[in-house]
PDB file of N, CA and C in Angstrom:
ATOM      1  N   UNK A   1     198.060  26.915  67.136  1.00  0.00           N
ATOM      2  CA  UNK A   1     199.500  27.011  67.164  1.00  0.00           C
ATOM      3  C   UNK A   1     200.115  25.787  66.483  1.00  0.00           C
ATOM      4  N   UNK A   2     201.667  25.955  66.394  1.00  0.00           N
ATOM      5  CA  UNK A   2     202.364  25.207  65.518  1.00  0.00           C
ATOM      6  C   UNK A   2     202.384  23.831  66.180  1.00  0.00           C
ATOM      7  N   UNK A   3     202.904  22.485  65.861  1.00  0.00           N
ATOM      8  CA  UNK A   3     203.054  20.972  66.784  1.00  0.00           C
ATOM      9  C   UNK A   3     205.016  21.591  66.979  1.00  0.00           C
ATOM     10  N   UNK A   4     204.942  21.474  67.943  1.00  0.00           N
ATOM     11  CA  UNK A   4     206.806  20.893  68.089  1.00  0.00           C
ATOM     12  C   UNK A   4     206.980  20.169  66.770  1.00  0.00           C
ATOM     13  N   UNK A   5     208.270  20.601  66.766  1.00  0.00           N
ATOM     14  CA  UNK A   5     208.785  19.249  66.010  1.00  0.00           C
ATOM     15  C   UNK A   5     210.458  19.103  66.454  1.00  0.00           C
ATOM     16  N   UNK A   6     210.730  18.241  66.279  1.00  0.00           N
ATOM     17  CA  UNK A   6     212.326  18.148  67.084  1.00  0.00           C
ATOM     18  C   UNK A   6     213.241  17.353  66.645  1.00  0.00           C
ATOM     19  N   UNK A   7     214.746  17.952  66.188  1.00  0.00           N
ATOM     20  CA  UNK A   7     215.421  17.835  65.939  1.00  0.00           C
ATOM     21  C   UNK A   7     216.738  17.431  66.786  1.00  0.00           C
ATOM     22  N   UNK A   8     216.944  16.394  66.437  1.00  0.00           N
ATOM     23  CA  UNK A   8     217.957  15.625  67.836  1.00  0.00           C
ATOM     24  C   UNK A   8     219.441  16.537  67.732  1.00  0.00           C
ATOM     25  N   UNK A   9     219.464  17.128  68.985  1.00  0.00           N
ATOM     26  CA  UNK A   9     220.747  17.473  69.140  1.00  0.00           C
ATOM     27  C   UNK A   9     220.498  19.210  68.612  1.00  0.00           C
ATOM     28  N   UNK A  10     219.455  19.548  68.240  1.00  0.00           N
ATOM     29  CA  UNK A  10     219.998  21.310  67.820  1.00  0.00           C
ATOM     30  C   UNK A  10     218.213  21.965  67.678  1.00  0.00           C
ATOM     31  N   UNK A  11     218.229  22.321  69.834  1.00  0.00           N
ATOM     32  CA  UNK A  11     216.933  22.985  69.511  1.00  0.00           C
ATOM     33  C   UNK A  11     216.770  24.236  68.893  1.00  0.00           C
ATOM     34  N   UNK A  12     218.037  24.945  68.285  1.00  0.00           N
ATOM     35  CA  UNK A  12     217.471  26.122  67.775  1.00  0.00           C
ATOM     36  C   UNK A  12     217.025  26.003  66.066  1.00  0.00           C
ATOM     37  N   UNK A  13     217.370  24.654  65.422  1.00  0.00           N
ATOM     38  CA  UNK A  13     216.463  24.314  64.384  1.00  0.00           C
ATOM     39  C   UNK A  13     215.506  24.041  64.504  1.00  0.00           C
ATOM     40  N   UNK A  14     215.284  23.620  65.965  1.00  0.00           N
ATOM     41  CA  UNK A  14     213.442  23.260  65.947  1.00  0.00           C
ATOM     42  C   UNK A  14     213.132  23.996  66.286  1.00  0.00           C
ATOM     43  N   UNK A  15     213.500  24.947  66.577  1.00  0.00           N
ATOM     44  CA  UNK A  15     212.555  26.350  67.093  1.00  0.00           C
ATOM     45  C   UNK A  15     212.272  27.141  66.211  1.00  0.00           C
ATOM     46  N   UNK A  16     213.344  26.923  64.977  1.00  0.00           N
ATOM     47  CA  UNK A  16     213.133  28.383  64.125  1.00  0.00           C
ATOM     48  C   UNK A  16     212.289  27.552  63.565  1.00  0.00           C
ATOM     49  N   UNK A  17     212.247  25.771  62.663  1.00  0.00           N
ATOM     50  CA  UNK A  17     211.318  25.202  62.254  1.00  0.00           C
ATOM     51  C   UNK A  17     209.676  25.850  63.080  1.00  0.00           C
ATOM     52  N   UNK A  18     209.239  26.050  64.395  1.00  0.00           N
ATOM     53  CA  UNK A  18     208.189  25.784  65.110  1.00  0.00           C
ATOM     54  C   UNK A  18     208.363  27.641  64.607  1.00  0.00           C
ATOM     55  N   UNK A  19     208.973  28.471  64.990  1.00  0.00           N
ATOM     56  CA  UNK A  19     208.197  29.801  64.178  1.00  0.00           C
ATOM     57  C   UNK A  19     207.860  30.010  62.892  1.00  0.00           C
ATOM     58  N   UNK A  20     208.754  29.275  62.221  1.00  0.00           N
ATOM     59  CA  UNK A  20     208.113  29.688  60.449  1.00  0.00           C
ATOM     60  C   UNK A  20     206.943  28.666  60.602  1.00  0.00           C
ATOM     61  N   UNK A  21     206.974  27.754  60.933  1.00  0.00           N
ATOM     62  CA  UNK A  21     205.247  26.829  61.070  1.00  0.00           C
ATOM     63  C   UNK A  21     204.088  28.454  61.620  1.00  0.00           C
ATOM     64  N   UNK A  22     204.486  28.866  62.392  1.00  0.00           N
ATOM     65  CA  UNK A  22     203.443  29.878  63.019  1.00  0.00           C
ATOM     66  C   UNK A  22     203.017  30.977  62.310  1.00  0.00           C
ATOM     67  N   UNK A  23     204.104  31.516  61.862  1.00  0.00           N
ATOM     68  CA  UNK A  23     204.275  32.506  60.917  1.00  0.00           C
ATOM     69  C   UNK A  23     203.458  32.494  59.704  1.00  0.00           C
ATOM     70  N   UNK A  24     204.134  30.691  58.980  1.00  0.00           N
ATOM     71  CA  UNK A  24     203.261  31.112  57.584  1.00  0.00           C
ATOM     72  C   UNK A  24     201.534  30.453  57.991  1.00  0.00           C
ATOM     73  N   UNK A  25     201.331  30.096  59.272  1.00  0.00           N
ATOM     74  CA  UNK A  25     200.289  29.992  59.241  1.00  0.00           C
ATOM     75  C   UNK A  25     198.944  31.171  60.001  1.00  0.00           C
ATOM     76  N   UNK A  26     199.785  32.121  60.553  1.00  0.00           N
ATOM     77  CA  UNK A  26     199.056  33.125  61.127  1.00  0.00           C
ATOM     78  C   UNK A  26     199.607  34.130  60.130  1.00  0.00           C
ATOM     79  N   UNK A  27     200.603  34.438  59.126  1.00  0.00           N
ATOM     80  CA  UNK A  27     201.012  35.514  58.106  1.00  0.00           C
ATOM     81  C   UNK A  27     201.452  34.617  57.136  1.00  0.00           C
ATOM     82  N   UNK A  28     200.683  34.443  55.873  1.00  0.00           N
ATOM     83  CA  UNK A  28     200.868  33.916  54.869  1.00  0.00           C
ATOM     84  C   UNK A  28     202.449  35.117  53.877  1.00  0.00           C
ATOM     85  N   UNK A  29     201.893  35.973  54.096  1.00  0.00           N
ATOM     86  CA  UNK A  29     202.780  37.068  53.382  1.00  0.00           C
ATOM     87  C   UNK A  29     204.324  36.998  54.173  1.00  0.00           C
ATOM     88  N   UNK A  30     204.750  36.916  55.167  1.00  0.00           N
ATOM     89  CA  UNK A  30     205.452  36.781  55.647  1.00  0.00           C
ATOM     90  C   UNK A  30     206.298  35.021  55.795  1.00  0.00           C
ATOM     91  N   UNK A  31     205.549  33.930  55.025  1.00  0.00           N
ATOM     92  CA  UNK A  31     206.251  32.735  55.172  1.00  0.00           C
ATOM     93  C   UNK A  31     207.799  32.890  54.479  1.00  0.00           C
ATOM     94  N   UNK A  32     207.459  33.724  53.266  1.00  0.00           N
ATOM     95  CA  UNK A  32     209.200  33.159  52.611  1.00  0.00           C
ATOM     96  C   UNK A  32     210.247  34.108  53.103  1.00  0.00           C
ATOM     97  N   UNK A  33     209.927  35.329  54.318  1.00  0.00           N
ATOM     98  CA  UNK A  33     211.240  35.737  55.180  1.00  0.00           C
ATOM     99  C   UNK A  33     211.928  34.791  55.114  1.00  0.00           C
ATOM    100  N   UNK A  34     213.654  35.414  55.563  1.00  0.00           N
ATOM    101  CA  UNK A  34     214.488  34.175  56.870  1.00  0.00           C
ATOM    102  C   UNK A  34     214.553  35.207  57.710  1.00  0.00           C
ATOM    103  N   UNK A  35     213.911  34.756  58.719  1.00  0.00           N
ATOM    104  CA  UNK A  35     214.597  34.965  59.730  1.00  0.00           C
ATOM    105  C   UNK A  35     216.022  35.845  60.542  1.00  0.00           C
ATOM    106  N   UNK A  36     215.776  36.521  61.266  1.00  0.00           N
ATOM    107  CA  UNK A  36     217.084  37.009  62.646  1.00  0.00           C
ATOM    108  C   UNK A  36     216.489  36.716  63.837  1.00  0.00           C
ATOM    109  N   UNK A  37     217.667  35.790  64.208  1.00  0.00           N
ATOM    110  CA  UNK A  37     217.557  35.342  65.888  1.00  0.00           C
ATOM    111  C   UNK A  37     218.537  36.124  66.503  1.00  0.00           C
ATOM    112  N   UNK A  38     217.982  36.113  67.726  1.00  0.00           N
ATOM    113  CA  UNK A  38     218.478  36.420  68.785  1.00  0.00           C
ATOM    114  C   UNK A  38     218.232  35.144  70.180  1.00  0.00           C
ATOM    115  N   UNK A  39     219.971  35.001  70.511  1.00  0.00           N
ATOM    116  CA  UNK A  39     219.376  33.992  71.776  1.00  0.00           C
ATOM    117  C   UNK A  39     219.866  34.808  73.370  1.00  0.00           C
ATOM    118  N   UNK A  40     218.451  34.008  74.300  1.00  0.00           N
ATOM    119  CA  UNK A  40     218.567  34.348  75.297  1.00  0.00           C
ATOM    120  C   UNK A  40     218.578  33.235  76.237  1.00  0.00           C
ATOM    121  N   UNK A  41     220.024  33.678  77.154  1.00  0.00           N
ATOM    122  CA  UNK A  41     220.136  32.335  78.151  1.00  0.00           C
ATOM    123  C   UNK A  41     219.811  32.678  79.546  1.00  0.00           C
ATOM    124  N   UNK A  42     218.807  31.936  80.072  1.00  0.00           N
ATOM    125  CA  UNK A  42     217.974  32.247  81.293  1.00  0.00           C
ATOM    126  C   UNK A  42     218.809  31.066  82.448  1.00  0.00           C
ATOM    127  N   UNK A  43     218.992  31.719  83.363  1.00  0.00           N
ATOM    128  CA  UNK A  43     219.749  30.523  85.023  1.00  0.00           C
ATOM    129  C   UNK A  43     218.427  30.087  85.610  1.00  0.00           C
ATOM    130  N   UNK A  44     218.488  29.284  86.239  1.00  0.00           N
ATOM    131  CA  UNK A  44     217.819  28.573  86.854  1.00  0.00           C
ATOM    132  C   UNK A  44     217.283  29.807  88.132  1.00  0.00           C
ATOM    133  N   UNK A  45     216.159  29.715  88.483  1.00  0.00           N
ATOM    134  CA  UNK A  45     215.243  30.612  89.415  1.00  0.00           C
ATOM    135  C   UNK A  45     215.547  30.422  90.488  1.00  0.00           C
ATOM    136  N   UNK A  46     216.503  31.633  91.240  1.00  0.00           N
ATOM    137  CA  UNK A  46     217.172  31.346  92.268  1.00  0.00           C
ATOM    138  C   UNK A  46     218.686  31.316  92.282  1.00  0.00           C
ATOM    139  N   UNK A  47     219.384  31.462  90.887  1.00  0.00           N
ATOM    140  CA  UNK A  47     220.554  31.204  91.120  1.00  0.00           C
ATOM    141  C   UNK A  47     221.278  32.995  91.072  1.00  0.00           C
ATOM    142  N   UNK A  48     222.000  32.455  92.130  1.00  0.00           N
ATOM    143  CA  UNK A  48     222.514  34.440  92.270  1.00  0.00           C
ATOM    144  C   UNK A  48     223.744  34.391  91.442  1.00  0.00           C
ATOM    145  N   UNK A  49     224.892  33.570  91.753  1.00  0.00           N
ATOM    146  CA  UNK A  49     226.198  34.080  91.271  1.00  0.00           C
ATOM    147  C   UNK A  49     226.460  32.589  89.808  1.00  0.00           C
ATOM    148  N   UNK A  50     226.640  31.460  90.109  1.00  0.00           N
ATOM    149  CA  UNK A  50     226.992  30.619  89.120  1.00  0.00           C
ATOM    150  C   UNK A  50     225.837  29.746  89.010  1.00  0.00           C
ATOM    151  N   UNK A  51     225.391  29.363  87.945  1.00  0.00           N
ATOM    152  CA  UNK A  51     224.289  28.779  87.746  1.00  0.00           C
ATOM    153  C   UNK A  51     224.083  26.981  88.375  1.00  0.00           C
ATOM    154  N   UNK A  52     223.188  26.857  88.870  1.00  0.00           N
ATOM    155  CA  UNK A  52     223.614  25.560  90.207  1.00  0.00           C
ATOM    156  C   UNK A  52     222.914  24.263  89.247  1.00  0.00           C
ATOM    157  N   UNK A  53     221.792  24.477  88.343  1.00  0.00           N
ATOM    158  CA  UNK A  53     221.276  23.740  86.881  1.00  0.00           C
ATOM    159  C   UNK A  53     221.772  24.094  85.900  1.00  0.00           C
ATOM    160  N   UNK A  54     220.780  23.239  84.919  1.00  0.00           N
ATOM    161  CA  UNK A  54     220.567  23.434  83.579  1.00  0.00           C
ATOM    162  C   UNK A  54     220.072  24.689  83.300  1.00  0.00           C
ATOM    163  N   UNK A  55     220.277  25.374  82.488  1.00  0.00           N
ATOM    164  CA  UNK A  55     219.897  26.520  82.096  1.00  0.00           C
ATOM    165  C   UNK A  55     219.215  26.354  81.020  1.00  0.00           C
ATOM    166  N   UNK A  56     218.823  27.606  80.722  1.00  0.00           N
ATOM    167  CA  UNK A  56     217.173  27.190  79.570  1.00  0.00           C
ATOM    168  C   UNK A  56     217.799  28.311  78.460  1.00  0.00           C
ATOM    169  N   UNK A  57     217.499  28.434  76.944  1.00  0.00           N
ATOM    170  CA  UNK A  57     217.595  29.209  76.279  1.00  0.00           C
ATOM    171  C   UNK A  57     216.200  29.583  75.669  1.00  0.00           C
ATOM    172  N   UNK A  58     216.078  30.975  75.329  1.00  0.00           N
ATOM    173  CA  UNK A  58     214.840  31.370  74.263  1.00  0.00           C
ATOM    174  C   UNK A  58     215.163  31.678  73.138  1.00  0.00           C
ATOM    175  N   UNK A  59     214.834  31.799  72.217  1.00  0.00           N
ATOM    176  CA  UNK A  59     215.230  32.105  70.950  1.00  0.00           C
ATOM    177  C   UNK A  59     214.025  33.046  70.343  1.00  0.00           C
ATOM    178  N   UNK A  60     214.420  34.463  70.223  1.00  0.00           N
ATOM    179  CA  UNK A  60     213.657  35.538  69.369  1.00  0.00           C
ATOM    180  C   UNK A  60     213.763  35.118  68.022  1.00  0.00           C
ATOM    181  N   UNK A  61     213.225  34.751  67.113  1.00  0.00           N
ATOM    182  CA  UNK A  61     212.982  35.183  65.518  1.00  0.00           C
ATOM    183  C   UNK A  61     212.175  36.650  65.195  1.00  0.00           C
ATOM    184  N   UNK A  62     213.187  37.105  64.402  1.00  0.00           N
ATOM    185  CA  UNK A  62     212.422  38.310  63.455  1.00  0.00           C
ATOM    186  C   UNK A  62     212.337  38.288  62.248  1.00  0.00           C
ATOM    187  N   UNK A  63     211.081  38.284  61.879  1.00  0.00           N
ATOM    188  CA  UNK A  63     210.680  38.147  60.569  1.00  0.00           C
ATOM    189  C   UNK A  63     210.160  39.569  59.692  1.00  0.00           C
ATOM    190  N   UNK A  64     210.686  40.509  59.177  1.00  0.00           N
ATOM    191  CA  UNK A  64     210.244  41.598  58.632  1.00  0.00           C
ATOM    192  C   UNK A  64     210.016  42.189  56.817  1.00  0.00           C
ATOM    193  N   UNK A  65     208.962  42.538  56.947  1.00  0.00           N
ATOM    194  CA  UNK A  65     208.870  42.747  55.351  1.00  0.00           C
ATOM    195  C   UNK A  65     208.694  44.573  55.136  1.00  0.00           C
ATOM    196  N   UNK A  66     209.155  44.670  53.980  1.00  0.00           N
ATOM    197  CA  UNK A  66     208.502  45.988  53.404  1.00  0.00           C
ATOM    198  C   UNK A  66     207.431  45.971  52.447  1.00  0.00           C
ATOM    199  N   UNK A  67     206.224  46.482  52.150  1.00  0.00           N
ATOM    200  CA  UNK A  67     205.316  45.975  51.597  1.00  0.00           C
ATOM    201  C   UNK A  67     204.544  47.745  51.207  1.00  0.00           C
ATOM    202  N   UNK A  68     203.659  47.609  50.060  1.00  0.00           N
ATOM    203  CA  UNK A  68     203.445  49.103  49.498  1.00  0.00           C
ATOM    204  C   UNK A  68     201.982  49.100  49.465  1.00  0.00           C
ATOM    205  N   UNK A  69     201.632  50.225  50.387  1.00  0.00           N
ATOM    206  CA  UNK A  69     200.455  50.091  50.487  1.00  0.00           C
ATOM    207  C   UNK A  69     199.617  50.893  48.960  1.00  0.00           C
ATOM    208  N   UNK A  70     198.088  50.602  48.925  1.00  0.00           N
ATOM    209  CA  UNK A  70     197.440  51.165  47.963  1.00  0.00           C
ATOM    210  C   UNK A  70     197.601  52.684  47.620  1.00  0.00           C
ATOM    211  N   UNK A  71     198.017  53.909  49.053  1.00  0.00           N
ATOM    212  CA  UNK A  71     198.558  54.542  48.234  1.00  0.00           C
ATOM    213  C   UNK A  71     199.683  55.243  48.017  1.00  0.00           C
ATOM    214  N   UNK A  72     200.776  54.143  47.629  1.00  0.00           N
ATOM    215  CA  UNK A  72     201.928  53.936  47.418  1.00  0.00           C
ATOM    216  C   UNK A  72     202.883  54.332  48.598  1.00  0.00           C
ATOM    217  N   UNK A  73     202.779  54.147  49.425  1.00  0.00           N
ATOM    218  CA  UNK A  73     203.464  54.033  50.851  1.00  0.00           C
ATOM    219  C   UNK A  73     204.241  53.106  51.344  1.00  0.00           C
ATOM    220  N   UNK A  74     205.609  53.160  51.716  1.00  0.00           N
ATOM    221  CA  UNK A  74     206.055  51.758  52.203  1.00  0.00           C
ATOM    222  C   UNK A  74     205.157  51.432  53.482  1.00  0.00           C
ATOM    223  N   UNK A  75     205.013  50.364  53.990  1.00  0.00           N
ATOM    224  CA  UNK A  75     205.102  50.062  54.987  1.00  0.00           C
ATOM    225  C   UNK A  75     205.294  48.662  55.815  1.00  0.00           C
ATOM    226  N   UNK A  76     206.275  49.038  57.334  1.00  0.00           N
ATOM    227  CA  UNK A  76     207.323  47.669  57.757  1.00  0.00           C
ATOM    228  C   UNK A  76     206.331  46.896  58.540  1.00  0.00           C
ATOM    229  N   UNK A  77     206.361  45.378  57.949  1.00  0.00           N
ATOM    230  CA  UNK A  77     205.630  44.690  58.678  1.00  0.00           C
ATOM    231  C   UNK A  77     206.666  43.768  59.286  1.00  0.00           C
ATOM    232  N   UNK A  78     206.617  43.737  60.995  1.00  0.00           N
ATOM    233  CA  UNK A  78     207.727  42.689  61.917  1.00  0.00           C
ATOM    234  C   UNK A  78     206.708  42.145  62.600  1.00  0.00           C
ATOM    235  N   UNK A  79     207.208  41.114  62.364  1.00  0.00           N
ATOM    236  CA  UNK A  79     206.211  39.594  63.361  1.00  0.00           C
ATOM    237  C   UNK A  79     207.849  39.240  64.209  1.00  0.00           C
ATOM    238  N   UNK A  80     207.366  39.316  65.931  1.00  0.00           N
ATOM    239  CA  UNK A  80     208.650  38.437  66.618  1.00  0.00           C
ATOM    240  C   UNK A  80     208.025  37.538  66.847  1.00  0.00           C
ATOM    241  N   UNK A  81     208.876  36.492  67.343  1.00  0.00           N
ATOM    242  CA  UNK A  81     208.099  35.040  67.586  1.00  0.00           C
ATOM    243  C   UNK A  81     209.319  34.756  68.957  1.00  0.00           C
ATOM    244  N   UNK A  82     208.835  34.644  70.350  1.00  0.00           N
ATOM    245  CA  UNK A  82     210.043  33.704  70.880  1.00  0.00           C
ATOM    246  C   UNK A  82     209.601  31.932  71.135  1.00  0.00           C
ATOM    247  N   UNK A  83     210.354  31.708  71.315  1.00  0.00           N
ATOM    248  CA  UNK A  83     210.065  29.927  71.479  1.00  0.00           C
ATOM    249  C   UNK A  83     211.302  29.851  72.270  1.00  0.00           C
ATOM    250  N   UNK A  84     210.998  28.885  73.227  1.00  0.00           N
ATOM    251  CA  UNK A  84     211.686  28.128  74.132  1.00  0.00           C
ATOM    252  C   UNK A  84     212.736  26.882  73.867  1.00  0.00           C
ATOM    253  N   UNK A  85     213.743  26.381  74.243  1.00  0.00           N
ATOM    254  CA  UNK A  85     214.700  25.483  74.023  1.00  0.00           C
ATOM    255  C   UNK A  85     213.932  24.069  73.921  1.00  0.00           C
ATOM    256  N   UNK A  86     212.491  24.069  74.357  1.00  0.00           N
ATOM    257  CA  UNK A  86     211.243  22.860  74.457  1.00  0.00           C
ATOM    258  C   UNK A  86     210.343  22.725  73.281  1.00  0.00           C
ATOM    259  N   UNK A  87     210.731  24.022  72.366  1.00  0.00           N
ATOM    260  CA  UNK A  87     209.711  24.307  71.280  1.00  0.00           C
ATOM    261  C   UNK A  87     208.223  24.636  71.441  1.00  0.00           C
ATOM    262  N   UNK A  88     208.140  25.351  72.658  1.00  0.00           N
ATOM    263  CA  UNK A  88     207.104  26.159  73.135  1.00  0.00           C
ATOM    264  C   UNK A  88     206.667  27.508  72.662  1.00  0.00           C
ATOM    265  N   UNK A  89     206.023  28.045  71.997  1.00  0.00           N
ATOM    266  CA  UNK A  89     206.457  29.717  71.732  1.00  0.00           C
ATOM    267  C   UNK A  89     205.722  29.985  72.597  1.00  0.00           C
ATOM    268  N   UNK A  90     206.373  31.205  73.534  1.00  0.00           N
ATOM    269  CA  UNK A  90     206.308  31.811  74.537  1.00  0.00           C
ATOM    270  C   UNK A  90     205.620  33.326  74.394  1.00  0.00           C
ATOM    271  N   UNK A  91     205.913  33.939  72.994  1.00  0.00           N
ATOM    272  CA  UNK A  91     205.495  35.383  73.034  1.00  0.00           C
ATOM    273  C   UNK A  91     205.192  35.402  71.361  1.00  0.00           C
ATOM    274  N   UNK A  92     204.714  36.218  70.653  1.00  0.00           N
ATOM    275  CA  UNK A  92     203.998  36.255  69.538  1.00  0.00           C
ATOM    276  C   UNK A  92     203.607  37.697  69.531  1.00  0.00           C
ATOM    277  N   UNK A  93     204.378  38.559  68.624  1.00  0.00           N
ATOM    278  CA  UNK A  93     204.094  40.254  68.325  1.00  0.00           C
ATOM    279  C   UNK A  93     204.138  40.368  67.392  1.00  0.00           C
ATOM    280  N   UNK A  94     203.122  41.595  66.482  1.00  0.00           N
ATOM    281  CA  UNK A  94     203.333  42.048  64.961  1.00  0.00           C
ATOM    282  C   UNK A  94     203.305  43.396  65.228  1.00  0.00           C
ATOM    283  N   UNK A  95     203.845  43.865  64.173  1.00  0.00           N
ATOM    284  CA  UNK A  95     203.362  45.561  64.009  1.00  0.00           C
ATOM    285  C   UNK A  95     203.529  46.123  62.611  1.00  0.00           C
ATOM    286  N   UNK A  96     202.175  46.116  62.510  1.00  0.00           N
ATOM    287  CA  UNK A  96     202.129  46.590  61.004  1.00  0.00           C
ATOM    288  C   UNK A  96     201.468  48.339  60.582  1.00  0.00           C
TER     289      UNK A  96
END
């Protein structure tokens, strides 16, 4: 897997930095995507009505290509990647 890397003040550049690290190194074909995020904001475990902490965000990247197979077929290749507000990736899917 990718090293963190971290950017003061804006973890969702280091996160998308820490998926394209993953990406072009587990899908070479897929490094020069950009990217679609999606963010997700998680409450603290336990909190019912207003959040009583810090709250955590995840960040989905989707990375998708169209690509032609040998006999002459499109076909969609999507790698998701989530990573954590810590620069952890948390989940890792393809479907080709």
């Amino acid at each position: 897997m990718a090293k963190r890397k971290h950017v003061a003040g804006d973890p969702l550049a280091a996160a998308r930095d820490v998926a394209r690290a993953v990406v072009a190194q587990e899908w070479p074909e897929l490094a020069r995507v950009e990217p679609t995020v999606t963010v997700q904001h998680h409450a603290p475990a336990g909190a019912v009505d207003a959040p009583a902490g810090p709250t955590s965000d995840e960040y989905t990247f989707t990375f998708m290509k169209v690509t032609r197979t040998p006999d002459g077929y499109t076909m969609p290749w999507v790698a998701r990647l989530t990573v954590d507000d810590q620069g952890h990736v948390v989940k890792v899917t393809l479907s080709k």
